[in-house]
C-alpha atoms as a PDB file:
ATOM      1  CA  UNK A   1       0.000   0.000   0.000  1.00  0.00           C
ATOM      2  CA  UNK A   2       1.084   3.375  -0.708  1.00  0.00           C
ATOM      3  CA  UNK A   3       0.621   6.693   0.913  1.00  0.00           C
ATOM      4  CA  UNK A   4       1.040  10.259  -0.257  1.00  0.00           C
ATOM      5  CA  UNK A   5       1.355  13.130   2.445  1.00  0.00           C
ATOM      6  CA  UNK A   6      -0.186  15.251   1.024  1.00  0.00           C
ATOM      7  CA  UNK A   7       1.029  18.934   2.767  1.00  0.00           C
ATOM      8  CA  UNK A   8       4.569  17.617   1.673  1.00  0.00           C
ATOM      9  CA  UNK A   9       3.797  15.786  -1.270  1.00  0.00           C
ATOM     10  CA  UNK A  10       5.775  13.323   0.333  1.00  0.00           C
ATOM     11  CA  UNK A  11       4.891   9.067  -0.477  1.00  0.00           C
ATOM     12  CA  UNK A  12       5.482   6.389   2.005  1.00  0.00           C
ATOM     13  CA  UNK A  13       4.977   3.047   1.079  1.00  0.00           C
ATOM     14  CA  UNK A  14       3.885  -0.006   3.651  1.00  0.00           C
ATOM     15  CA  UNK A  15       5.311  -2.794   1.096  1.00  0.00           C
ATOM     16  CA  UNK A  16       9.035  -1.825   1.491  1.00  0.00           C
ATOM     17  CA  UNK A  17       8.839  -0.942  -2.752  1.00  0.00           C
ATOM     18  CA  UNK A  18       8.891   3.155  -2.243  1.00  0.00           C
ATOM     19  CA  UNK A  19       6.901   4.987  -4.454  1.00  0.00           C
ATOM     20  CA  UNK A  20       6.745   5.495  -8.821  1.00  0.00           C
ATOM     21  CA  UNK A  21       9.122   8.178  -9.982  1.00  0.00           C
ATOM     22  CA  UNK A  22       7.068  10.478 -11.663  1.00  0.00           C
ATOM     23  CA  UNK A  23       7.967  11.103 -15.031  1.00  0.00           C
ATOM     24  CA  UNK A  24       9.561  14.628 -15.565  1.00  0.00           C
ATOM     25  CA  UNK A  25       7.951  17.160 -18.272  1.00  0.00           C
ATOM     26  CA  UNK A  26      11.422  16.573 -20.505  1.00  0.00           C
ATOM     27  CA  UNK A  27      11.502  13.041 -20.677  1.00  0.00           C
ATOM     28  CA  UNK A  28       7.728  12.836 -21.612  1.00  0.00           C
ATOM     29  CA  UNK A  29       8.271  15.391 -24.238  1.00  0.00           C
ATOM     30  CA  UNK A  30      11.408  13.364 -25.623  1.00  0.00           C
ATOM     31  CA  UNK A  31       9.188   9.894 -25.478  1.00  0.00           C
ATOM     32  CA  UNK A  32       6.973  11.328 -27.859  1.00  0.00           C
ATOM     33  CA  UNK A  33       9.633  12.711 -30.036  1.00  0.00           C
ATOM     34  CA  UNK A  34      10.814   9.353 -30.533  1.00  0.00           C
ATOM     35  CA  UNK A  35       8.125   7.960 -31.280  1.00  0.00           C
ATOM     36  CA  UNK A  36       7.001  10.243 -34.183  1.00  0.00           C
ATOM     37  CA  UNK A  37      10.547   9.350 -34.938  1.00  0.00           C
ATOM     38  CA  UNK A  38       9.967   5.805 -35.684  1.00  0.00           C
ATOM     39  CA  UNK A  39       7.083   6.300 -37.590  1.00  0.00           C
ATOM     40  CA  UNK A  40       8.903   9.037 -39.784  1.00  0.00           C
ATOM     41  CA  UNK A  41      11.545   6.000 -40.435  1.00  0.00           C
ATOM     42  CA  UNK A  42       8.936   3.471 -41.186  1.00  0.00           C
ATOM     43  CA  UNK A  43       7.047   5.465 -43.587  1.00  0.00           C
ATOM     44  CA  UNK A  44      10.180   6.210 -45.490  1.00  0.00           C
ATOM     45  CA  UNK A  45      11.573   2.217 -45.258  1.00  0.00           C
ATOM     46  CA  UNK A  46       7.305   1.571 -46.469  1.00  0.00           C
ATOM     47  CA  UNK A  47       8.160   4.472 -49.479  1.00  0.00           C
ATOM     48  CA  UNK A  48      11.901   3.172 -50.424  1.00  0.00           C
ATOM     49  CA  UNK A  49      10.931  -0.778 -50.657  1.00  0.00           C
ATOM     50  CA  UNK A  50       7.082  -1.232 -50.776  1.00  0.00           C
ATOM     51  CA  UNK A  51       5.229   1.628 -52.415  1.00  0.00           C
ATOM     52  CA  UNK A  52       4.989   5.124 -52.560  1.00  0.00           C
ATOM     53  CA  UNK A  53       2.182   8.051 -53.382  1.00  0.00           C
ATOM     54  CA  UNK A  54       2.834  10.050 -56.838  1.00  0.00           C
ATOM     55  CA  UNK A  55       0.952  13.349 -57.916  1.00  0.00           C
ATOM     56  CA  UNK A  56       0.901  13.666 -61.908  1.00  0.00           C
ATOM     57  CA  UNK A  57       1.849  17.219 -62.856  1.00  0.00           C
ATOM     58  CA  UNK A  58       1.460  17.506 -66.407  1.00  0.00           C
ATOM     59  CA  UNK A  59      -0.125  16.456 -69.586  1.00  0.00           C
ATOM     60  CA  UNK A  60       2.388  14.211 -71.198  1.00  0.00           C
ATOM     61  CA  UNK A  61       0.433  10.556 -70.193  1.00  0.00           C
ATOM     62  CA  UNK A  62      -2.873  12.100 -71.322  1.00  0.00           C
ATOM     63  CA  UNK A  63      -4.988  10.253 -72.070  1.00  0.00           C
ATOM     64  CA  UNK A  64      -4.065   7.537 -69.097  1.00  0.00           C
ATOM     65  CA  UNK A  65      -3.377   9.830 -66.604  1.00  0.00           C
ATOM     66  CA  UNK A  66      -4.537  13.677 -66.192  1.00  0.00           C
ATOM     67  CA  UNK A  67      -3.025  16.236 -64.356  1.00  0.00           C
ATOM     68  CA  UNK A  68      -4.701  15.639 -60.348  1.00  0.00           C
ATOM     69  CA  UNK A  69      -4.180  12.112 -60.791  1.00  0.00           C
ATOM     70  CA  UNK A  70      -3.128  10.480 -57.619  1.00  0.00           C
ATOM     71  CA  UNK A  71      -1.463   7.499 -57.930  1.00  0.00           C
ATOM     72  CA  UNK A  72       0.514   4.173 -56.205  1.00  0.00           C
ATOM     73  CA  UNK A  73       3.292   3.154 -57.460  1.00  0.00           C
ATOM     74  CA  UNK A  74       5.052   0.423 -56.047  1.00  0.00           C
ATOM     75  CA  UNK A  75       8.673   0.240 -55.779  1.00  0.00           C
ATOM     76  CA  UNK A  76       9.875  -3.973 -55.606  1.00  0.00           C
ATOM     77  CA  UNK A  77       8.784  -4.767 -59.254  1.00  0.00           C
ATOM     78  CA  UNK A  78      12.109  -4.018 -60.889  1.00  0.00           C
ATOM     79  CA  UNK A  79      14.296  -4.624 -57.648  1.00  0.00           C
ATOM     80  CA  UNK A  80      15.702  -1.179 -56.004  1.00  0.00           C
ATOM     81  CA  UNK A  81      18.395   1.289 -57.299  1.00  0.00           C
ATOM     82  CA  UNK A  82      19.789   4.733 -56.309  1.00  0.00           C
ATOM     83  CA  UNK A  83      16.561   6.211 -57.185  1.00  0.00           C
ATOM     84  CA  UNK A  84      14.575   3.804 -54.851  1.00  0.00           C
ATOM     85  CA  UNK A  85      14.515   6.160 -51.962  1.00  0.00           C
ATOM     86  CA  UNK A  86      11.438   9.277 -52.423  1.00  0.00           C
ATOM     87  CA  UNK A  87      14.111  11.684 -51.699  1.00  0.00           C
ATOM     88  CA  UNK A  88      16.992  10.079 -53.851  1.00  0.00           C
ATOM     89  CA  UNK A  89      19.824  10.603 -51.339  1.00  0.00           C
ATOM     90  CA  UNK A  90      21.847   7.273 -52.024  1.00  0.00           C
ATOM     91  CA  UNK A  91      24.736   7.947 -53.794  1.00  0.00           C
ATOM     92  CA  UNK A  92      24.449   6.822 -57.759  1.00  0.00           C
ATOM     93  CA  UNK A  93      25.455   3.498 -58.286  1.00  0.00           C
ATOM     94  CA  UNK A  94      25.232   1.157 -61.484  1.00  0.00           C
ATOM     95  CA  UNK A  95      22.668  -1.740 -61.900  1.00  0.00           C
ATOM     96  CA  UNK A  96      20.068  -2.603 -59.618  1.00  0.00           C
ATOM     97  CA  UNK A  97      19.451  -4.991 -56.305  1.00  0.00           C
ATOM     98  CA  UNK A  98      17.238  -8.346 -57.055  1.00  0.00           C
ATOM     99  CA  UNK A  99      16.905  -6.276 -60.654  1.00  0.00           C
ATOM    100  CA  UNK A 100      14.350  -7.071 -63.508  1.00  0.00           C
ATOM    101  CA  UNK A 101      13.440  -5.632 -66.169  1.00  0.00           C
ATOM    102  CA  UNK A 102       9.908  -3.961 -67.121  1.00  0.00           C
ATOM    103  CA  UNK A 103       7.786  -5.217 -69.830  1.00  0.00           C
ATOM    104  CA  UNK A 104       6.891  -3.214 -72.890  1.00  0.00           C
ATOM    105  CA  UNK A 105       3.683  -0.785 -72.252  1.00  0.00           C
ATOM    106  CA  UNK A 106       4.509  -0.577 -68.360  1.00  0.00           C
ATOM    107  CA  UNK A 107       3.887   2.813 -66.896  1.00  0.00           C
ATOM    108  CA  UNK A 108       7.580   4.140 -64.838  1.00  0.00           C
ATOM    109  CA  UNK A 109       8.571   6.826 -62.926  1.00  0.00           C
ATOM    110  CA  UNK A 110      11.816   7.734 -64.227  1.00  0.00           C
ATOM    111  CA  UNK A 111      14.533   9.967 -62.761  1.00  0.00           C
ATOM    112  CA  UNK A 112      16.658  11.711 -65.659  1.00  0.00           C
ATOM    113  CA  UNK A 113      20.257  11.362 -65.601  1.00  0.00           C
ATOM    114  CA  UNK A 114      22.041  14.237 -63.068  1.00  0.00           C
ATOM    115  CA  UNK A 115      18.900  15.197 -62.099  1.00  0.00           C
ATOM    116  CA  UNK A 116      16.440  14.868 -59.139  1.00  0.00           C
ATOM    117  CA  UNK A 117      12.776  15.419 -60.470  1.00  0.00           C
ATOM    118  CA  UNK A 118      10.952  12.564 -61.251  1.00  0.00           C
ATOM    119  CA  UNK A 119       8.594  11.899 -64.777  1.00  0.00           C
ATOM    120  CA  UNK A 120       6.081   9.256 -65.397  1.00  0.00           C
ATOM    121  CA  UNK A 121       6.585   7.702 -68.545  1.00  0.00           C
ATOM    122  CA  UNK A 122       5.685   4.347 -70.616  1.00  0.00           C
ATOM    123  CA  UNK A 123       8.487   1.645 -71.234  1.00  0.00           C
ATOM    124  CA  UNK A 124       8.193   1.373 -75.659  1.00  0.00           C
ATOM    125  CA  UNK A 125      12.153   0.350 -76.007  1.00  0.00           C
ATOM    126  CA  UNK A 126      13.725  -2.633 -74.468  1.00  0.00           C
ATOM    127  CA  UNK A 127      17.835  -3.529 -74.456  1.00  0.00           C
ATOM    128  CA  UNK A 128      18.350  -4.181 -78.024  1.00  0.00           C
ATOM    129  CA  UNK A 129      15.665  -2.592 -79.518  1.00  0.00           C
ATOM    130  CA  UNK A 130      15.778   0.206 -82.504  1.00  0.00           C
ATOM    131  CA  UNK A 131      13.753   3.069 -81.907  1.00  0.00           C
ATOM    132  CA  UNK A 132      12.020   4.762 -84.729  1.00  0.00           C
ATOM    133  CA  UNK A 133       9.345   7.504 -85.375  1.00  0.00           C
ATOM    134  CA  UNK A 134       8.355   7.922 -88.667  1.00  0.00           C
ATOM    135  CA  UNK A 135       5.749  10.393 -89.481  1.00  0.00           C
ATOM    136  CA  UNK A 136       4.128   9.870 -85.678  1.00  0.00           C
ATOM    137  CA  UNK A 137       3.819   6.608 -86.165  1.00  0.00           C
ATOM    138  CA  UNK A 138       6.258   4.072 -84.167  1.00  0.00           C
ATOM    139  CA  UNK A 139       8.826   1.532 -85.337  1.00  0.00           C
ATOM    140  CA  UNK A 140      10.334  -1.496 -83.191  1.00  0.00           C
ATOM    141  CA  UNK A 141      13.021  -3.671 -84.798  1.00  0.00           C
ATOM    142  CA  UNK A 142      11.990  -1.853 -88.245  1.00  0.00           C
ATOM    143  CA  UNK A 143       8.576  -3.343 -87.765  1.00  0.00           C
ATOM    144  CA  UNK A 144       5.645  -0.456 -87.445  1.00  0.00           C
ATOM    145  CA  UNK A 145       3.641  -0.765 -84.775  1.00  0.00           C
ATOM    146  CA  UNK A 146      -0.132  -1.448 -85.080  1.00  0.00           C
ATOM    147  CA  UNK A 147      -1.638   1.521 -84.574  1.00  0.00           C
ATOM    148  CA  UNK A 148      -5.724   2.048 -84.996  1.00  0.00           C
ATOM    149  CA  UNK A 149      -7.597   5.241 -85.175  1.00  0.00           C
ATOM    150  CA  UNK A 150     -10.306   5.585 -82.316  1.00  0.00           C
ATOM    151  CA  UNK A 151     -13.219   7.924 -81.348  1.00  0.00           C
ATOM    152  CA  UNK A 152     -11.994  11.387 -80.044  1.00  0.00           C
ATOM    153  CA  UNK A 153     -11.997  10.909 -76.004  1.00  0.00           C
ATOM    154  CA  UNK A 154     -14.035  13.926 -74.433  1.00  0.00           C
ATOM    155  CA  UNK A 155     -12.047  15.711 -71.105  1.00  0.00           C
ATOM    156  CA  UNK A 156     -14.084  17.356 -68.763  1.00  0.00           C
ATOM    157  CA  UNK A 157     -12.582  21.358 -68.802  1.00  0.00           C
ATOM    158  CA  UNK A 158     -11.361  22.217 -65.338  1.00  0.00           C
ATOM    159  CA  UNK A 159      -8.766  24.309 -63.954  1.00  0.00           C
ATOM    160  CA  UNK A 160      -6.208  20.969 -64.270  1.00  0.00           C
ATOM    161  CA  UNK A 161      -7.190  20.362 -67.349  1.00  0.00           C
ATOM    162  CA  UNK A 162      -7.938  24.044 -69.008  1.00  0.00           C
ATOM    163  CA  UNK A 163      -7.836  23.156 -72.498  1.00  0.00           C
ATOM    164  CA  UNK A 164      -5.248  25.925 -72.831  1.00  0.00           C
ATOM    165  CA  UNK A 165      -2.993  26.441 -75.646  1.00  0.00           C
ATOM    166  CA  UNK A 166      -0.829  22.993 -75.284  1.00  0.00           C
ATOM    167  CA  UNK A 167      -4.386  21.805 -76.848  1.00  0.00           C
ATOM    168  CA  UNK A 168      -5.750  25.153 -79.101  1.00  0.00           C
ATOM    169  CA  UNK A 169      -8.368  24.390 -81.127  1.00  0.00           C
ATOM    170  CA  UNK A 170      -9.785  20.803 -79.373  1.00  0.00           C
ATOM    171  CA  UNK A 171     -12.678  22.632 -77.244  1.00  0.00           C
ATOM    172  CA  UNK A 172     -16.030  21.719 -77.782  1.00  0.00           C
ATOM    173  CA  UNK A 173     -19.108  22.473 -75.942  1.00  0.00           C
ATOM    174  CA  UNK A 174     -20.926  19.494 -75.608  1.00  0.00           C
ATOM    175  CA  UNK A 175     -25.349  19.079 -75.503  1.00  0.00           C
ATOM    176  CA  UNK A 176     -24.803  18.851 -72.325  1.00  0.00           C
ATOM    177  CA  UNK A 177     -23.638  22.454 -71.976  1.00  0.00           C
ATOM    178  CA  UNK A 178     -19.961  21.762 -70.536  1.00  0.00           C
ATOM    179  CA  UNK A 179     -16.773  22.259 -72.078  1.00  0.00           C
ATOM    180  CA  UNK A 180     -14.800  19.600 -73.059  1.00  0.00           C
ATOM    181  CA  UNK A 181     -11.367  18.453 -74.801  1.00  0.00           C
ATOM    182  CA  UNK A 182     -12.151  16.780 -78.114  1.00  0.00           C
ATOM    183  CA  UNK A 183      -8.876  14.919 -78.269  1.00  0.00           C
ATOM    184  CA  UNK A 184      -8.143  12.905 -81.505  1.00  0.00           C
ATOM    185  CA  UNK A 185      -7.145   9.134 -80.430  1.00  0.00           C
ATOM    186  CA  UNK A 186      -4.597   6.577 -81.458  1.00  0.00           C
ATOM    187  CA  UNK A 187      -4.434   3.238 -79.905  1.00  0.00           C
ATOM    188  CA  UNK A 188      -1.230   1.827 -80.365  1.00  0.00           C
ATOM    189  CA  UNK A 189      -0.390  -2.121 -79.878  1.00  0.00           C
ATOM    190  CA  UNK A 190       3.058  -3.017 -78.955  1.00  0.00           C
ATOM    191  CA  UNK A 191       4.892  -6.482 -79.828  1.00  0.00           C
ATOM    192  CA  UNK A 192       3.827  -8.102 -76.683  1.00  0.00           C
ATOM    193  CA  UNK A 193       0.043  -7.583 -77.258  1.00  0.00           C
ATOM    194  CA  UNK A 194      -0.136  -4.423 -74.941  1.00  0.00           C
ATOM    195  CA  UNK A 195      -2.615  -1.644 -76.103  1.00  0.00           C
ATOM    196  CA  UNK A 196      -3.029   1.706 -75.002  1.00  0.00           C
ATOM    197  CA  UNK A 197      -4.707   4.779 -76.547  1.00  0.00           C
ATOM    198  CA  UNK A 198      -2.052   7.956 -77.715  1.00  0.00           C
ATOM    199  CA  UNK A 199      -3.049  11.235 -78.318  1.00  0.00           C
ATOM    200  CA  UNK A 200      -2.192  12.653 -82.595  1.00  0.00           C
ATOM    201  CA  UNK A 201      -2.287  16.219 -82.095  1.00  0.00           C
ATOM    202  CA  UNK A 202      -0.831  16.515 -85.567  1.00  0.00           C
ATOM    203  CA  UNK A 203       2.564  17.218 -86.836  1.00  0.00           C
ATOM    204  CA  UNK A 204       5.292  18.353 -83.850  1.00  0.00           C
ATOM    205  CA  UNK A 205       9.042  18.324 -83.214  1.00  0.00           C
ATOM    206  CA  UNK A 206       8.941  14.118 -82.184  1.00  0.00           C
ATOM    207  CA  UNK A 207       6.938  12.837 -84.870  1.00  0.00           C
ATOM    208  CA  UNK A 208      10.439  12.157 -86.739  1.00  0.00           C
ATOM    209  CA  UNK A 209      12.863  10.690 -84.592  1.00  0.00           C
ATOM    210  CA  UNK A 210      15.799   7.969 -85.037  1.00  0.00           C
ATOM    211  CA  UNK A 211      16.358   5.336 -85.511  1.00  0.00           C
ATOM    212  CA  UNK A 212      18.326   4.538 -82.414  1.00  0.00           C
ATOM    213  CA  UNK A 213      19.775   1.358 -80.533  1.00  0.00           C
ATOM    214  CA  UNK A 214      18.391   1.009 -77.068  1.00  0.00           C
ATOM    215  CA  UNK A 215      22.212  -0.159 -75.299  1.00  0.00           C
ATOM    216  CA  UNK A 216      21.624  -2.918 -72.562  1.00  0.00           C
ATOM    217  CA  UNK A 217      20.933  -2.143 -69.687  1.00  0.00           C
ATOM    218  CA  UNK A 218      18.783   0.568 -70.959  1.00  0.00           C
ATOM    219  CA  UNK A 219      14.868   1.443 -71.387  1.00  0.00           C
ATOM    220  CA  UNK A 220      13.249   3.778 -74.283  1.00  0.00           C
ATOM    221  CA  UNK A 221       9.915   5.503 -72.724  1.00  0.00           C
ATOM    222  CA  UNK A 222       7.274   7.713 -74.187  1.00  0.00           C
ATOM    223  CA  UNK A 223       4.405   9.842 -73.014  1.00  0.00           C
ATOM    224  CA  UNK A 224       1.279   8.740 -74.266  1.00  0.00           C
ATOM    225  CA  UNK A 225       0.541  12.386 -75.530  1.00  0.00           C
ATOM    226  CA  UNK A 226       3.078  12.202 -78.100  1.00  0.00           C
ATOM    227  CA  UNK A 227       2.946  15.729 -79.109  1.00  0.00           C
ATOM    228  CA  UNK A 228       3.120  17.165 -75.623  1.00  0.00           C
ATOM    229  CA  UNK A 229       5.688  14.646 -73.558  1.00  0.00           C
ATOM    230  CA  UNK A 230       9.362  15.559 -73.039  1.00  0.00           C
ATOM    231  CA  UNK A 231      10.546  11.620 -73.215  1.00  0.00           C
ATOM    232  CA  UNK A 232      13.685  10.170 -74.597  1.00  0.00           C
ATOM    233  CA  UNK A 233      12.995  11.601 -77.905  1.00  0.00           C
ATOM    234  CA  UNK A 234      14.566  15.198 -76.639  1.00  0.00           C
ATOM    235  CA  UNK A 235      17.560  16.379 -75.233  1.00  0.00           C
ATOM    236  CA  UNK A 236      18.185  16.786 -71.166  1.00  0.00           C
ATOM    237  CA  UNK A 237      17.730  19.901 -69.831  1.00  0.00           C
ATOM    238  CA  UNK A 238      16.089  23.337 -71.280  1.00  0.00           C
ATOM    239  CA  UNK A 239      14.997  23.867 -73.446  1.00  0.00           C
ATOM    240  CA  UNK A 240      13.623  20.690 -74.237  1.00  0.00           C
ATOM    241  CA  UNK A 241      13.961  18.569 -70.836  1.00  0.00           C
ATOM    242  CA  UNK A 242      13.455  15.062 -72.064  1.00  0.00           C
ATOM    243  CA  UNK A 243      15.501  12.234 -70.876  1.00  0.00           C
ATOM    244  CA  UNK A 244      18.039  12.503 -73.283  1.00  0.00           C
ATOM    245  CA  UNK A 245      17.621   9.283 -75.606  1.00  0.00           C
ATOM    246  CA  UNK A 246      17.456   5.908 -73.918  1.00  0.00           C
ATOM    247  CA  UNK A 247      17.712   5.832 -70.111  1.00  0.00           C
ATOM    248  CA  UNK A 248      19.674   3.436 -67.535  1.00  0.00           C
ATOM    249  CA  UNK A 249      17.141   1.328 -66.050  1.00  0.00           C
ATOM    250  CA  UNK A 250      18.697   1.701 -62.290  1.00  0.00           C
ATOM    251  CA  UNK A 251      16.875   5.375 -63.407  1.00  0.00           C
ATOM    252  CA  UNK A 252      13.507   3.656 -62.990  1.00  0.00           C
ATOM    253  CA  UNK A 253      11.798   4.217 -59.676  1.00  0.00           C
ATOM    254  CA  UNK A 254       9.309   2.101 -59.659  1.00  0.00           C
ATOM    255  CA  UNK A 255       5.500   1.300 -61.264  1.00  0.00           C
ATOM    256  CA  UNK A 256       2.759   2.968 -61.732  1.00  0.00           C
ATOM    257  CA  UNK A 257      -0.280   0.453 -60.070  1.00  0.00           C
ATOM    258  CA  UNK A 258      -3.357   2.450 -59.641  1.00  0.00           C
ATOM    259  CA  UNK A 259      -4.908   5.490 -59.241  1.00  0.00           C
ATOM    260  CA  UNK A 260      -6.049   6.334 -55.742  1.00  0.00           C
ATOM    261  CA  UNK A 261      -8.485   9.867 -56.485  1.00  0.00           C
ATOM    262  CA  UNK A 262      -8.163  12.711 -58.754  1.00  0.00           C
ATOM    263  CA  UNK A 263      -8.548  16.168 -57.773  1.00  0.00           C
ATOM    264  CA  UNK A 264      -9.741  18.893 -60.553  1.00  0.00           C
ATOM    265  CA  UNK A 265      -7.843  21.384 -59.002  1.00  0.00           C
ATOM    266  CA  UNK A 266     -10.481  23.303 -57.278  1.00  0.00           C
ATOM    267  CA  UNK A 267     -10.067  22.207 -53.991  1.00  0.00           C
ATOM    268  CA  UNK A 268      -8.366  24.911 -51.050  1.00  0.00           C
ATOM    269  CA  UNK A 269      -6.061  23.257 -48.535  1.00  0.00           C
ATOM    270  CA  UNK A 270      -8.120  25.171 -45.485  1.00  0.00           C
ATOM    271  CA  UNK A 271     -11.244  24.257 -46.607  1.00  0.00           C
ATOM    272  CA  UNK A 272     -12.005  20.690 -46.027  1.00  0.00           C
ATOM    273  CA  UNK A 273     -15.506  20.266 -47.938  1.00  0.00           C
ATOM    274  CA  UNK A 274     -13.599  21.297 -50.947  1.00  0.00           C
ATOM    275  CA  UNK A 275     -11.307  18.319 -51.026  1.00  0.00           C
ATOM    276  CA  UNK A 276     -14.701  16.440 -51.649  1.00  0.00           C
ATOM    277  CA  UNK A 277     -15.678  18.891 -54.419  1.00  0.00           C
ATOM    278  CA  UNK A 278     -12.895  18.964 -56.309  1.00  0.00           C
ATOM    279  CA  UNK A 279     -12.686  15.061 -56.416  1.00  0.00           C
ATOM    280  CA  UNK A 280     -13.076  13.714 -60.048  1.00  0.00           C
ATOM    281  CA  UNK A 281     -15.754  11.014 -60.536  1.00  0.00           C
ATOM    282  CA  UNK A 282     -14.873   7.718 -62.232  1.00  0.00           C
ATOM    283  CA  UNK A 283     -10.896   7.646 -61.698  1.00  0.00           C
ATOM    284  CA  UNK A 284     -10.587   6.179 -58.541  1.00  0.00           C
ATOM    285  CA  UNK A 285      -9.354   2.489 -58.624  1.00  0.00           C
ATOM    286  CA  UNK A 286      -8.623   2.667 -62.112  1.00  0.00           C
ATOM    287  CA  UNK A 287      -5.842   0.155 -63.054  1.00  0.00           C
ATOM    288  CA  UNK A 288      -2.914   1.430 -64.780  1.00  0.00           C
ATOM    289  CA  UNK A 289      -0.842  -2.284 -65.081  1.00  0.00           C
ATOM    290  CA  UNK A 290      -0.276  -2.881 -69.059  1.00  0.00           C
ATOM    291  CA  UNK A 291      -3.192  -4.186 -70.596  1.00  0.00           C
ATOM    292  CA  UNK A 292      -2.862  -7.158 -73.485  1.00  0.00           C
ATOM    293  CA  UNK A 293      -5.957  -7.292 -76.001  1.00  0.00           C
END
């Protein structure tokens, strides 16, 4: 049994034990620093190995992925490199740990060489391969690729997706009375049977490209809006900023699974019922893995 005095604030005890320590005001403080600590590390060891959130930015993997996208993209697939960590702070190194290499049509996030930002991109070259454009249209091994004219796809018009001057001319206002983006559609199918849909904005800078030798050890990747994606057709760095022709594959930080929510950009960070409103119907869950017809 233990007493307190309570004028003193003194504690007696009758078992012989004496009485708890209390725990002073710094050491509880520190306790709870190190625990935020450990869960800082294990949500960076969860982002480095397992899988990691990605925000797309741009237009260039229209019409897959739209700027808002959210996405997971998993990291093990290909084995980890330099680039494996979200913040890239490993030294560079050659090759990869438990590496393998991703299949034609896969959708990567790729670090350029001696830089830090990251791009989303599909895999279209494997080691070996000869690149070619010809006229917009693709060539593998001197073989085009089939390629099939589709039905324009319709984007909603928001402030992500304005329908600005990267795409003058495609607005359309539709019966229902909103604006869309009447993009024209290609749908391209790749040796191994994968298919995914391109957007031909007409004649631009990569429509003519090659042909080039993908070296081993190396991956050639494309944006799916082949008029608007700075990929390994064009030169590193301004003005162009593509990934400079084919890229290392320890460059490849992981791939792109699913897409978690997309945002239309209307949404305020202080106002929590806009994060609702500003959500995009009909992208959530959408698989992004490489689809064979």
């Amino acid at each position: 049994m233990i007493e307190r005095h309570h004028s003193r604030g003194e504690c007696r005890s009758s078992n012989g034990f004496g009485c708890p320590e209390k725990e002073s005001k710094g050491s509880a403080i520190w306790r709870e620093i190190k625990g935020l600590l450990w869960v800082l590390v294990a949500v960076l060891l969860f982002h480095t190995f397992v899988a990691k959130p990605f925000y797309i930015p741009s237009e260039s993997m229209m019409p897959t992925l739209l700027k808002g996208d959210r996405l997971v993209v998993s990291k093990y697939p290909y084995g980890w490199s330099w680039v494996s960590p979200s913040f890239h702070v490993f030294p560079h190194w050659q090759g990869r740990l438990f590496g393998k290499t991703p299949e034609r049509g896969d959708i990567v996030i790729v670090t350029p060489p001696g830089q830090s930002d990251d791009y989303i991109k599909r895999v279209i070259g494997l080691p070996g391969d000869t690149i070619e454009v010809r006229g917009g249209r693709l060539v593998i091994n001197g073989k085009p690729v089939k390629s099939e004219r589709r039905p324009p796809v319709m984007v909603p018009v928001d402030i992500n997706v304005p329908c600005g001057i990267e795409f003058s001319g495609f607005q359309v206002r539709a019966a229902d009375g909103n604006a869309y983006c009447r993009l024209p559609i290609v749908r391209e199918t790749l040796p191994n049977g994968v298919s995914y849909d391109t957007i031909d904005l007409g004649q631009s800078a990569g429509d003519d490209y090659g042909p080039v030798k993908v070296p081993a050890d190396h991956l050639f990747l494309m944006g799916d809006n082949r008029d608007r994606s700075a990929d390994s057709r064009f030169d590193l760095g301004p003005p162009e900023n593509g990934l400079g022709g084919p890229v290392p594959w320890e460059n490849i930080g992981g791939r792109a699974e699913f897409i978690t929510f997309s945002l239309d950009g209307t949404s305020e960070l202080l106002n929590p019922f806009s994060w609702f409103e500003a959500l995009r119907s009909g992208r959530a869950g959408t698989s992004l893995r490489a689809h064979k017809d």
